[in-house]
Protein backbone atom coordinates (compact mmCIF):
# COMPACT_ATOMS: atom_id res chain seq x y z
CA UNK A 1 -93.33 -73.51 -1.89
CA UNK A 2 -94.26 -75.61 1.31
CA UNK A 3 -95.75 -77.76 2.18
CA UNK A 4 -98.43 -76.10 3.80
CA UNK A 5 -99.39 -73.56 1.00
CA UNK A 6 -98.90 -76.90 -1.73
CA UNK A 7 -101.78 -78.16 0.75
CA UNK A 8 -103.89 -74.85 0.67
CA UNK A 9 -103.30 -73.82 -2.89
CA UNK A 10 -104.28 -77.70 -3.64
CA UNK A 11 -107.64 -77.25 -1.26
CA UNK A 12 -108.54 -73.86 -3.48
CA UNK A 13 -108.03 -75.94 -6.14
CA UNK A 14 -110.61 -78.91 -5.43
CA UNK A 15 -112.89 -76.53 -4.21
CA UNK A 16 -113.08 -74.88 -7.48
CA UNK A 17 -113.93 -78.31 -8.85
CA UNK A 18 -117.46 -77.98 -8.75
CA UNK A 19 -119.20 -76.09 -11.46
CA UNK A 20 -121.44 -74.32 -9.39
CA UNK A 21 -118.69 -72.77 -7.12
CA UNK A 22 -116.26 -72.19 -9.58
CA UNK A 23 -119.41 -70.03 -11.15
CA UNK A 24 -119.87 -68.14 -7.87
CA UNK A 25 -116.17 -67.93 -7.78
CA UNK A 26 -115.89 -66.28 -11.30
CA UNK A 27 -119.08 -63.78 -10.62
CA UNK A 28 -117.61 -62.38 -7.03
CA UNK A 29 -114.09 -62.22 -9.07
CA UNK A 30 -116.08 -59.41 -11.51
CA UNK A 31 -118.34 -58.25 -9.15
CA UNK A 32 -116.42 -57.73 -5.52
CA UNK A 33 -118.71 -57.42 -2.73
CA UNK A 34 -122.03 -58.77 -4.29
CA UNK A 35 -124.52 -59.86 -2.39
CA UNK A 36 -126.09 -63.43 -1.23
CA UNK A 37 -129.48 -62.73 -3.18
CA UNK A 38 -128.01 -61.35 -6.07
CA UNK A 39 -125.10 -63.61 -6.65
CA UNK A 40 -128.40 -66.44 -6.58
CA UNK A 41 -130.34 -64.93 -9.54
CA UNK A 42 -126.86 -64.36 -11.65
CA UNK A 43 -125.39 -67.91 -11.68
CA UNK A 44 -129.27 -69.48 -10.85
CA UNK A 45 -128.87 -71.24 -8.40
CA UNK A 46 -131.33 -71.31 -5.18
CA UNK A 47 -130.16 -69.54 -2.07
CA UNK A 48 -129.70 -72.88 0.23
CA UNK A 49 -127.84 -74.45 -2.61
CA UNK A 50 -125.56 -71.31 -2.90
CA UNK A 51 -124.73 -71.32 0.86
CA UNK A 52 -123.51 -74.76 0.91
CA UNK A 53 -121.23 -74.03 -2.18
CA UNK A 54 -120.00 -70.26 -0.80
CA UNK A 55 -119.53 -72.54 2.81
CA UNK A 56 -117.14 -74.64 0.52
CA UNK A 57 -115.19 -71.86 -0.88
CA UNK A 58 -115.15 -70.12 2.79
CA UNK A 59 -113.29 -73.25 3.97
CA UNK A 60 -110.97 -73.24 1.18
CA UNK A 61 -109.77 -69.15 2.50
CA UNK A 62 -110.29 -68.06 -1.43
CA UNK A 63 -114.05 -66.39 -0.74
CA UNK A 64 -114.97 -64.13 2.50
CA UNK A 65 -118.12 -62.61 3.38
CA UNK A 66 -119.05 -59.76 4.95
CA UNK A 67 -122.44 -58.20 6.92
CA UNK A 68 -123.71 -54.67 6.10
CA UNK A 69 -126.84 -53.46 7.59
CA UNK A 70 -128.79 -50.51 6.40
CA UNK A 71 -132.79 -51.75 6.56
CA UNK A 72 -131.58 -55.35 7.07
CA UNK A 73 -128.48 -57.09 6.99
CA UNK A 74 -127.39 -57.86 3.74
CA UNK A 75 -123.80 -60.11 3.39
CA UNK A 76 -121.55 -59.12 0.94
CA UNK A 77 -118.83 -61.91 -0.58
CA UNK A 78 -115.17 -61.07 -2.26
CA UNK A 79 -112.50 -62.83 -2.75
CA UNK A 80 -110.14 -63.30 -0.47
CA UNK A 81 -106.10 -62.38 -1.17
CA UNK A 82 -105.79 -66.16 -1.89
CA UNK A 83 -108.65 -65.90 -4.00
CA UNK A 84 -107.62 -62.94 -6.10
CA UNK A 85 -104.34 -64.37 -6.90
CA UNK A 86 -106.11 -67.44 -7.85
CA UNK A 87 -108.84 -65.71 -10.21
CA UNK A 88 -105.51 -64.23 -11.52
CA UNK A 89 -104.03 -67.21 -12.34
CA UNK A 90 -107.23 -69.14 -13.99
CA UNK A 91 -108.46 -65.57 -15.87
CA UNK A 92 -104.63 -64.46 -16.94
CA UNK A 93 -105.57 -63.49 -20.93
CA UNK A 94 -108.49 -62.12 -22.37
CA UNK A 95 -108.78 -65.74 -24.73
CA UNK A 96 -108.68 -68.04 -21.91
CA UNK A 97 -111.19 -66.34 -19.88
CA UNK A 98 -113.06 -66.74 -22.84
CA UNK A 99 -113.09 -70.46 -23.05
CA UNK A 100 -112.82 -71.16 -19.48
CA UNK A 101 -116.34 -69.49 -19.52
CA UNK A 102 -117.56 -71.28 -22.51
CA UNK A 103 -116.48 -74.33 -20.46
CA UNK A 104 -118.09 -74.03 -17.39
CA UNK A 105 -121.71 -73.37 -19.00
CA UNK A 106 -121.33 -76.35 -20.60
């Protein structure tokens, strides 16, 4: 591994430090291509709070976001390739997911 992806994969990493976006993180893992309003209500959070946190994980290349317009736009987030080998690595086995759940509502 480089340098470079040590750096990025450590970035991911912190970013995920934060209870709030590793929440977001965990919801858009099960749910790919949620969107903004809805991801809010699931993890409760309010929407300007949620922007800053989905900005975070936007910077760390593990969350993207898309626009879709049908009667208004509506943005859409999933995880990135990053990001899915990531939620791979922290959700591997069904007993860990279990507990790292139980952990973060804590």
């Amino acid at each position: 591994m480089s340098i470079e992806e040590v750096r990025r994969r450590l970035q991911a990493y912190r970013a995920l430090g934060n209870g709030v976006r590793l929440n977001a993180f965990l919801e858009i893992s099960r749910r790919p291509g949620v969107s903004f309003n809805s991801l809010s209500r699931k993890i409760g959070v309010e929407r300007g709070l949620l922007a800053y946190h989905l900005a975070v994980l936007k910077a760390a290349g593990i969350v993207k976001v898309s626009y879709e317009r049908r009667s208004r736009q509506t943005s859409k987030y999933e995880l990135t390739p990053e990001g899915e080998k990531l939620a791979q690595e922290l959700c591997s086995g069904g007993r860990r997911t279990s507990r790292l759940k139980k952990r973060v509502n804590k």
